[in-house]
Protein backbone atom coordinates (compact mmCIF):
# COMPACT_ATOMS: atom_id res chain seq x y z
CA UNK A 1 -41.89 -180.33 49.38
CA UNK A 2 -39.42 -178.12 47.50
CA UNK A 3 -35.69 -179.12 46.57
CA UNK A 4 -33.09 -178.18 44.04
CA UNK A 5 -30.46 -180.30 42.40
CA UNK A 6 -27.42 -178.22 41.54
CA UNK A 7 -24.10 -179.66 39.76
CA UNK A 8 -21.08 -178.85 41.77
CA UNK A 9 -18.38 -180.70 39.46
CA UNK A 10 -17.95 -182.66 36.86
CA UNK A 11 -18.80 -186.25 38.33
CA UNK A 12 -22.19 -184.64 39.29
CA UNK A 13 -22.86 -183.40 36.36
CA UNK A 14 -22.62 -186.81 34.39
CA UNK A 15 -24.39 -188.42 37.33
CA UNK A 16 -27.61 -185.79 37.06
CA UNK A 17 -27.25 -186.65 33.33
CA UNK A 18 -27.23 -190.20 33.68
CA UNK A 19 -30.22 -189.95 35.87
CA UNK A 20 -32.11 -188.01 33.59
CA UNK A 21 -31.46 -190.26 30.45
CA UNK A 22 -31.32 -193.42 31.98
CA UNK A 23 -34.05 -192.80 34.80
CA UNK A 24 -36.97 -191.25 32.40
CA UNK A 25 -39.92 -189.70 33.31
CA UNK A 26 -43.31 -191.09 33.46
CA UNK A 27 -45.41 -188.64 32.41
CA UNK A 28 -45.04 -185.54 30.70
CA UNK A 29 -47.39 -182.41 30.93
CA UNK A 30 -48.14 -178.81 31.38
CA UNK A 31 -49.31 -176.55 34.59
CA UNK A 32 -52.26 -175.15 34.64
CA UNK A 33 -54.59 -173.00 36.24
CA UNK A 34 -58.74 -172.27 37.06
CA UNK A 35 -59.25 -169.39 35.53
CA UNK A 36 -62.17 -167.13 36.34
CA UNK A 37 -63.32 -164.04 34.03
CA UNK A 38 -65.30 -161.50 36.39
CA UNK A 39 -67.50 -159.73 34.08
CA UNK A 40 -70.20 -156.96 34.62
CA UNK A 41 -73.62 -158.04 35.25
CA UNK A 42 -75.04 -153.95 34.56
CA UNK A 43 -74.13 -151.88 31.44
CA UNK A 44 -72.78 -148.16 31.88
CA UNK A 45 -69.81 -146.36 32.55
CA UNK A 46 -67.02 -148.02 35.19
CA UNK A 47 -66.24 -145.33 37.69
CA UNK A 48 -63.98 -147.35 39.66
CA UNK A 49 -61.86 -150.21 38.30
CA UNK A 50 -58.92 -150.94 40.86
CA UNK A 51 -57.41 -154.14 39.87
CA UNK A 52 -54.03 -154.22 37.31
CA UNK A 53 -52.53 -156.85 35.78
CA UNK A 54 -50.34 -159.15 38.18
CA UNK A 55 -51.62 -158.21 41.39
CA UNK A 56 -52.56 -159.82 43.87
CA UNK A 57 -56.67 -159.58 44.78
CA UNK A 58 -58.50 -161.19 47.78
CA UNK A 59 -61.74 -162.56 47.64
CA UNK A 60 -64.58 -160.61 48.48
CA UNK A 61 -62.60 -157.07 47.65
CA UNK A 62 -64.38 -154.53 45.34
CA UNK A 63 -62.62 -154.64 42.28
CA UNK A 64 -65.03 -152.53 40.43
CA UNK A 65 -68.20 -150.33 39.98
CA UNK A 66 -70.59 -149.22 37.30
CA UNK A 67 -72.62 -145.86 37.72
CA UNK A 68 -75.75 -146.03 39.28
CA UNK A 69 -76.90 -143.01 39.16
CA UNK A 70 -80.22 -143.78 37.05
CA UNK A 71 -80.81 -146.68 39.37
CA UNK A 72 -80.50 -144.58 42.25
CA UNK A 73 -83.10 -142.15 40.99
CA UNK A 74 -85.49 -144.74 40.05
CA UNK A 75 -84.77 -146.21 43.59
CA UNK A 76 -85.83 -143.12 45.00
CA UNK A 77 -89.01 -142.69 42.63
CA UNK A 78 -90.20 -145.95 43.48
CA UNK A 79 -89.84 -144.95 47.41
CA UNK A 80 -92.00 -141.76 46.14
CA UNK A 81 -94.48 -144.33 45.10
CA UNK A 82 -94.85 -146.60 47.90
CA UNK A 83 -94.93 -144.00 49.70
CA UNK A 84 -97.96 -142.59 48.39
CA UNK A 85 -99.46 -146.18 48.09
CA UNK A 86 -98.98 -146.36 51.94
CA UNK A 87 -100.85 -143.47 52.23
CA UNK A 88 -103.75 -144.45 50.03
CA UNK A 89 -103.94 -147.54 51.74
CA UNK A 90 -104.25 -145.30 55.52
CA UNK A 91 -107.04 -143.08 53.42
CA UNK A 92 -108.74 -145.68 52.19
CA UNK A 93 -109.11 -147.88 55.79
CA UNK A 94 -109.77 -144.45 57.69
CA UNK A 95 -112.70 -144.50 54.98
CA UNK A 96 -113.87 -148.04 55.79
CA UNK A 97 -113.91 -147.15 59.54
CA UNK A 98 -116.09 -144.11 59.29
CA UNK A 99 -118.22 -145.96 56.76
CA UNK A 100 -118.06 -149.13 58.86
CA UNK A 101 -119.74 -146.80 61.60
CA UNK A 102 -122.66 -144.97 59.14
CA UNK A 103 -123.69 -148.87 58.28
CA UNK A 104 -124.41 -149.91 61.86
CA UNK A 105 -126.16 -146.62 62.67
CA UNK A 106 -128.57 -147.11 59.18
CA UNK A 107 -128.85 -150.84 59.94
CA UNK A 108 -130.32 -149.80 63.83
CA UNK A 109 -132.28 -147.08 61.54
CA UNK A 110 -133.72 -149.85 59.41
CA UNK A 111 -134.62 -152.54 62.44
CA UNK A 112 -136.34 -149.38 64.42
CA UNK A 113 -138.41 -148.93 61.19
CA UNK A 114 -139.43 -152.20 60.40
CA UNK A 115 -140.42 -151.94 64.01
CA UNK A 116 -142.31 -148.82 63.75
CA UNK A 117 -144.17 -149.73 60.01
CA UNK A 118 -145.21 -153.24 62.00
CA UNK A 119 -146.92 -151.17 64.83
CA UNK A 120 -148.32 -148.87 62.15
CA UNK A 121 -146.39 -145.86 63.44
CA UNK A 122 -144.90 -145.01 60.42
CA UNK A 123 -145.06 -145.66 56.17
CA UNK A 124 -143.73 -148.13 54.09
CA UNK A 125 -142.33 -144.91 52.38
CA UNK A 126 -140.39 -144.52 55.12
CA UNK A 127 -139.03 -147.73 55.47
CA UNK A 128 -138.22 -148.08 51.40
CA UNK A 129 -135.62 -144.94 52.54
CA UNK A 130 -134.46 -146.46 55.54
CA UNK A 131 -133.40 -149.88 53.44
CA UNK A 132 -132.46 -148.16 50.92
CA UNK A 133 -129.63 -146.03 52.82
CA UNK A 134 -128.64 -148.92 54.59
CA UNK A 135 -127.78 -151.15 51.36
CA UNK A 136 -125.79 -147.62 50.09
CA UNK A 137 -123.87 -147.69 52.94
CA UNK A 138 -123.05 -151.83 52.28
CA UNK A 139 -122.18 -150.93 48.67
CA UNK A 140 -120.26 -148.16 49.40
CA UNK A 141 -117.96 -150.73 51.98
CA UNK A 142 -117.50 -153.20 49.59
CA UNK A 143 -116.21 -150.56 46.83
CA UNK A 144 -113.63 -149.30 49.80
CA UNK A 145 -112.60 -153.02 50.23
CA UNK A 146 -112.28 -153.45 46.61
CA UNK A 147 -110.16 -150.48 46.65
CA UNK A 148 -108.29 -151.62 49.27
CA UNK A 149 -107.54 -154.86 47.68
CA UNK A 150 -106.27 -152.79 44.25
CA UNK A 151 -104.20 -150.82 46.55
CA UNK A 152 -102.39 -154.18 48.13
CA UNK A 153 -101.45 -155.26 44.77
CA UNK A 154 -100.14 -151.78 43.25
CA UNK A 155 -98.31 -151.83 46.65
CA UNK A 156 -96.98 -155.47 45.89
CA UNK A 157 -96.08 -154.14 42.68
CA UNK A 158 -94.28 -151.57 43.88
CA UNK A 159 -92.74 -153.30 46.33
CA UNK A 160 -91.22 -156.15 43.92
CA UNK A 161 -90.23 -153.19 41.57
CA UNK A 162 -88.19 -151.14 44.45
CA UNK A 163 -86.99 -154.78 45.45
CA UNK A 164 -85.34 -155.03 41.36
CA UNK A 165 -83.60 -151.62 41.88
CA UNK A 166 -81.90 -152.29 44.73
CA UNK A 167 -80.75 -155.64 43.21
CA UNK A 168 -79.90 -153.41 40.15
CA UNK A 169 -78.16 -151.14 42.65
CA UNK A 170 -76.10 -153.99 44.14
CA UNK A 171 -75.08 -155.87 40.45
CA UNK A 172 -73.75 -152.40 39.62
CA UNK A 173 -70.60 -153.32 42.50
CA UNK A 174 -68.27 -155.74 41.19
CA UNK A 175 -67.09 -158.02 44.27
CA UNK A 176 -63.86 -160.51 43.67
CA UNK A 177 -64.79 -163.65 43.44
CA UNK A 178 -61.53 -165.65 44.56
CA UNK A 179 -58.26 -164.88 45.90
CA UNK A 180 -55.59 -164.97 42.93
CA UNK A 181 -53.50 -163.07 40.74
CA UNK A 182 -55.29 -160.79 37.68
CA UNK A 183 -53.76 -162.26 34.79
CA UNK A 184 -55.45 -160.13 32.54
CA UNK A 185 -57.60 -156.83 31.93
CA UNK A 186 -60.04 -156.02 29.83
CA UNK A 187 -61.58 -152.40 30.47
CA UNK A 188 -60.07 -149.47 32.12
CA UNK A 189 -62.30 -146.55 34.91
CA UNK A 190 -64.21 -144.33 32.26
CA UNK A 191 -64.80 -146.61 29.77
CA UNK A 192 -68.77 -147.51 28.81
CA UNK A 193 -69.45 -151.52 29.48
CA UNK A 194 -72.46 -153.80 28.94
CA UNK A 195 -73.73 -156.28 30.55
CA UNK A 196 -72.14 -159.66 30.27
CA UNK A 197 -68.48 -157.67 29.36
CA UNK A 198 -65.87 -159.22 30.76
CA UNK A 199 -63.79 -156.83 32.97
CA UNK A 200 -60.66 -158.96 34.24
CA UNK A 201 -59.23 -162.91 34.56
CA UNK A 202 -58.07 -164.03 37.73
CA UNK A 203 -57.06 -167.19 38.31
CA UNK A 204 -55.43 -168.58 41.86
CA UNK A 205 -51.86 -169.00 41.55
CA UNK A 206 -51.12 -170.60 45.50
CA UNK A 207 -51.73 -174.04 43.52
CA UNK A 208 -51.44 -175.13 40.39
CA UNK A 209 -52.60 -178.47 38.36
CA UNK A 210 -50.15 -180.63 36.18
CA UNK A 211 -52.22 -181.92 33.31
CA UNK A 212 -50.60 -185.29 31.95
CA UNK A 213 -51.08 -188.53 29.71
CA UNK A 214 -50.43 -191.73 31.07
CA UNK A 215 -50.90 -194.92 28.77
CA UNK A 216 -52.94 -197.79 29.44
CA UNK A 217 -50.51 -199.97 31.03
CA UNK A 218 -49.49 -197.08 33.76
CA UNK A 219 -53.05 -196.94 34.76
CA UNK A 220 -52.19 -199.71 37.24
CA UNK A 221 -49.84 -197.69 38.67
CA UNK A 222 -51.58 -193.76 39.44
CA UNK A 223 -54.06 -193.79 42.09
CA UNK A 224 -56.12 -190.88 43.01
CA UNK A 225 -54.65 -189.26 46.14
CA UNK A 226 -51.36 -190.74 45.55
CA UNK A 227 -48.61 -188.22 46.24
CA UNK A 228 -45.81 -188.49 43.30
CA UNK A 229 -42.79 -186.51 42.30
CA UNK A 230 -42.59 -183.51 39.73
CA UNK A 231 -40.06 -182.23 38.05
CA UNK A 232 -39.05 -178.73 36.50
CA UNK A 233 -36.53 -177.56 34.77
CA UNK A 234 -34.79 -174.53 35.64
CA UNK A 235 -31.73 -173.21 33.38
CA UNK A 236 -29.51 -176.10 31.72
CA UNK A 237 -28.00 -177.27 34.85
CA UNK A 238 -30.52 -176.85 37.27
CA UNK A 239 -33.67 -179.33 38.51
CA UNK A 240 -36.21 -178.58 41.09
CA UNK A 241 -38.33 -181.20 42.71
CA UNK A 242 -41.61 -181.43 44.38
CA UNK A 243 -44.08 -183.03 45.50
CA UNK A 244 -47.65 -183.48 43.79
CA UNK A 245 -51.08 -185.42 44.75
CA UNK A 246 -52.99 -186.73 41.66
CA UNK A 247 -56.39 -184.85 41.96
CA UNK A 248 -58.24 -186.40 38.95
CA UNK A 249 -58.46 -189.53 36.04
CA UNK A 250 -59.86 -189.50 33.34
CA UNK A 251 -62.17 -192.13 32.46
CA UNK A 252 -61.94 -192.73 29.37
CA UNK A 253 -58.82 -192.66 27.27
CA UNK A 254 -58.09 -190.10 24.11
CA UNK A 255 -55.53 -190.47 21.36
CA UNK A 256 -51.86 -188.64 22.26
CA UNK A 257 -53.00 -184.94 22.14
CA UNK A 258 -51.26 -183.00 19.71
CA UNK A 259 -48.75 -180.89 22.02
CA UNK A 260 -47.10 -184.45 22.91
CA UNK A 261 -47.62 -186.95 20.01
CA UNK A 262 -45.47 -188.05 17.00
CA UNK A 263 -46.64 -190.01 13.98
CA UNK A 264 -46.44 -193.44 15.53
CA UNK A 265 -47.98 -192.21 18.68
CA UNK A 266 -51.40 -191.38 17.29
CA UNK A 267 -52.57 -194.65 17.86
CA UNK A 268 -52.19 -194.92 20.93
CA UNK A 269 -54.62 -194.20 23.58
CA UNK A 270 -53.48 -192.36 26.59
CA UNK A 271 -55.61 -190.92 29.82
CA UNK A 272 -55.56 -187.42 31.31
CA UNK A 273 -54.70 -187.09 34.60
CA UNK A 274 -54.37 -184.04 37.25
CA UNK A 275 -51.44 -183.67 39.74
CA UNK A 276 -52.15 -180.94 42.22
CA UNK A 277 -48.81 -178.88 43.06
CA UNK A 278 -48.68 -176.08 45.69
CA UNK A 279 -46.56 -173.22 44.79
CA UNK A 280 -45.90 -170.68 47.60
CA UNK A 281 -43.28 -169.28 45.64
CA UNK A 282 -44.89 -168.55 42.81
CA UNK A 283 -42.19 -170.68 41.12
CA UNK A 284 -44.71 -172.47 39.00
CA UNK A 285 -45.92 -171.06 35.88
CA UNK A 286 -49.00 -171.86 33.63
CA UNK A 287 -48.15 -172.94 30.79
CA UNK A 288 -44.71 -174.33 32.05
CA UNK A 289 -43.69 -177.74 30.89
CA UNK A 290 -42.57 -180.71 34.11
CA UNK A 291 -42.09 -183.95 34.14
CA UNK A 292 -43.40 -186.90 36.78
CA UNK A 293 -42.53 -190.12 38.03
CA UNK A 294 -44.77 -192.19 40.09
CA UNK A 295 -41.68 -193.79 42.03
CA UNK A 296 -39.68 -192.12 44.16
CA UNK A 297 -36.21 -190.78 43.14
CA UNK A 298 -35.52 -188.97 46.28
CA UNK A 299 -32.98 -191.16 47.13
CA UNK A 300 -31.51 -190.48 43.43
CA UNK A 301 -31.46 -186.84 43.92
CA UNK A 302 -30.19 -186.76 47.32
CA UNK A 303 -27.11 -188.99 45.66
CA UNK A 304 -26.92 -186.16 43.10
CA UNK A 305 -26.57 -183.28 45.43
């Protein structure tokens, strides 16, 4: 809810001023803002930077991007690789198979001789050979399957490693992470960043948050959720009004922060609180000072107008 209190004559200018003196304010505070600084997660030159200063980004838009050039290439060495890992692996079970086959044929070889050396039809000579080509053969599998098994874990490796660059790859695109305005910039396209630079500061500007102190005895009084009445000043004669929800208490008190305290106030303990304002207009400022009251003076400013 948005309205503005403007003197027409004389009488209502001494009745705004008597409402303002008489009638004061509650709290007092300042707007402001989440702020997020986007940063780059990959170090190397920006080739694209399309954000400025004060405009307006939605979330999810790519606001930047390093060079990935060298993480392309190793991308594409590492495909090299597993590609001649899958290939080894092919080689190496085509290998098994036709080994797989010599085994049973020597192991039929052996059985006929043990037959044949029982029914004295051949020599134990003969037999030695026949064992001793079909344990080769068994050897000669289980040094494939070995291989086999070193093979599935150079491919694993290989596999986690093109898995890295393409992560690499993807860090390298800097996405927005919430609609807002930039507020600030912190690189330009061509310059060299590392990772961990900060890039830009966005913050979302829709909504803002009125950070106030309320004293011990008002804590009776501020509820969260409760909808109150905010106040800020535009030009000597002019007041706008809206409408806030308290968003947050503290819970525990401080002593009267700095921005807000004179000498007699230090002792006093005072709790933070959090009105949430929207601002469609982008009327609201950070930084700007406004004031609240937790009872309604609509019927006050209505009088006023």
């Amino acid at each position: 809810m948005l309205f503005s209190l403007r003197p027409r004559h004389a009488a209502t200018l001494l009745l705004l001023g008597a409402c303002r003196t008489e009638d004061l304010p509650d709290a007092y505070g300042n707007f402001e803002a989440t702020e997020v600084v986007v940063a780059s997660q990959m170090s190397g030159p920006v080739t694209r930077f399309a954000v400025s200063e004060g405009a307006t980004v939605d979330r999810g838009t790519v606001v930047a991007v390093i060079d990935t050039t060298a993480f392309v290439l190793e991308r594409q060495q590492l495909a090299a690789q597993r590609s001649a890992v899958l290939a080894r692996r092919s080689e190496l079970a085509e290998q098994l198979r036709v080994l797989d086959v010599q085994r049973e044929i020597a192991e039929r070889g052996w059985l006929r001789m043990q037959r044949l050396v029982a029914q004295q039809a051949a020599t134990a000579q003969q037999l030695d050979q026949a064992e001793r080509d079909h344990r080769t053969l068994l050897a000669q599998i289980e040094a494939v399957r070995a291989s086999q098994r070193s093979v599935g874990l150079e491919s694993d490796a290989v596999e986690a490693r093109v898995t890295q660059a393409r992560d690499r790859v993807s860090r390298a695109t800097v996405v927005n992470p919430l609609t807002g305005t930039v507020l600030a910039t912190y690189t330009r396209e061509g310059e060299v960043v590392g990772a961990g630079q900060p890039l830009y500061k966005v913050a979302a500007l829709d909504t803002l948050d009125l950070r106030a102190w309320v004293s011990g005895a008002q804590l009776t009084s501020v509820t969260l959720g409760q909808v109150v009445d905010v106040f800020v000043d535009q030009g000597a004669d002019s007041l706008v009004a809206l409408r806030g929800t308290v968003q947050w208490i503290a819970s525990r008190g401080e002593f009267t922060p700095t921005p807000v305290q004179t000498r007699d106030e230090r002792t006093d303990l005072v709790y933070a609180i959090k009105v949430r304002v929207a601002n469609p207009n982008g009327l609201l400022k950070i930084g700007m000072p406004a004031d609240i009251r937790f009872a309604s003076v609509t019927t006050a400013a209505n009088t006023a107008k």
